[in-house]
Protein backbone atom coordinates (compact mmCIF):
# COMPACT_ATOMS: atom_id res chain seq x y z
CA UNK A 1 0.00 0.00 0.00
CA UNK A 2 1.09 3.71 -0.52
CA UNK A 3 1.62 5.74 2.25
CA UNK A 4 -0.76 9.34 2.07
CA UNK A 5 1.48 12.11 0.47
CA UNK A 6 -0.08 14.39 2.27
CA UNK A 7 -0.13 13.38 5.77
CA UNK A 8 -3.16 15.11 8.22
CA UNK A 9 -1.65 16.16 11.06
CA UNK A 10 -3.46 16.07 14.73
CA UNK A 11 -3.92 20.11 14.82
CA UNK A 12 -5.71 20.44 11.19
CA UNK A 13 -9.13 20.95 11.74
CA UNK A 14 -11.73 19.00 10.54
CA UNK A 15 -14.67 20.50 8.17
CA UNK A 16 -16.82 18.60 10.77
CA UNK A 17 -15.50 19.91 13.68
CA UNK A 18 -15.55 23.66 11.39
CA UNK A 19 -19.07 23.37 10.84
CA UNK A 20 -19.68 22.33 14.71
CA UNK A 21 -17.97 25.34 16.30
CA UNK A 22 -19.85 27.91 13.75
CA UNK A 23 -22.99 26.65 15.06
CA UNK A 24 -21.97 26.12 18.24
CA UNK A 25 -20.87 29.86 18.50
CA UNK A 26 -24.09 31.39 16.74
CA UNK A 27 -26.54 29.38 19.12
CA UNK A 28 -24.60 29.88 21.96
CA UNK A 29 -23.85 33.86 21.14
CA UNK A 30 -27.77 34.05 20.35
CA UNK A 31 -29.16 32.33 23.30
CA UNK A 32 -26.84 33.80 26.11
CA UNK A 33 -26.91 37.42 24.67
CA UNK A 34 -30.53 37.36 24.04
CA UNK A 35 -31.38 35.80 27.86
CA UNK A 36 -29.24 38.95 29.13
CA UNK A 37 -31.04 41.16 26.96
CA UNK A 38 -34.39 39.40 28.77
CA UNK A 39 -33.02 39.93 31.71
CA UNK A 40 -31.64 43.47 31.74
CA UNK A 41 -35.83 44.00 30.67
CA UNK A 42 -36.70 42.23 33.88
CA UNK A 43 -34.43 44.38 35.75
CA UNK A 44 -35.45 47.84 34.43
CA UNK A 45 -39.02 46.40 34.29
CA UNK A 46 -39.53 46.78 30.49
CA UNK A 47 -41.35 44.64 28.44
CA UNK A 48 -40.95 45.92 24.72
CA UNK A 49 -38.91 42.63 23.60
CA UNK A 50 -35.99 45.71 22.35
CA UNK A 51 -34.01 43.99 24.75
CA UNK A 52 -33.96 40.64 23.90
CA UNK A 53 -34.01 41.65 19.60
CA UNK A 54 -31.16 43.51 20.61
CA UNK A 55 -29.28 40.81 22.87
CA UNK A 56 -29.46 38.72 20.07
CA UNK A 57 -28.60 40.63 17.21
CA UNK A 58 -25.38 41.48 19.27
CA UNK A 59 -24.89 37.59 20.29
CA UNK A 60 -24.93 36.85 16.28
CA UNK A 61 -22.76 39.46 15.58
CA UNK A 62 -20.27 38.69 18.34
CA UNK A 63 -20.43 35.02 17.48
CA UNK A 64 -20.04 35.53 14.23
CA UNK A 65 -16.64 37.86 14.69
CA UNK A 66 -15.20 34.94 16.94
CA UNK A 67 -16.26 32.55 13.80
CA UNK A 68 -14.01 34.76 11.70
CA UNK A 69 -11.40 35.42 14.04
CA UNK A 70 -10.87 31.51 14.81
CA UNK A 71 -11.09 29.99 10.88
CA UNK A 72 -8.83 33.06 9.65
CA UNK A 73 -6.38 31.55 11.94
């Protein structure tokens, strides 16, 4: 048998484990950010839902800067 030219080494990332983190970080970034956004409307005793749209759309955006900053790598 041939050895593989092109050996993969332990570090290389998998697309599979690529595709797990991205959605790892967006769900995770979504849900925590838009439960603090709930809650800082619980604390100030709002209930217009601005906090939670807005937890969320900064979860998504965080998550997805972290998703850029760890596959540019």
């Amino acid at each position: 048998m041939a050895e593989d030219p092109h050996p993969r080494r332990s570090d290389d990332p998998s697309s599979e484990g690529a595709a797990g983190a991205v959605l790892g970080y967006l769900l995770a970034g979504i849900v925590v950010w838009g439960f603090l956004g709930w809650l800082a409307e619980r604390l100030l005793d709002l209930r217009t839902g601005v906090g939670v749209a807005l937890g969320m759309i900064f979860g998504a955006a965080g998550a997805i800067y972290l998703i850029m900053k760890r596959l540019s790598a």
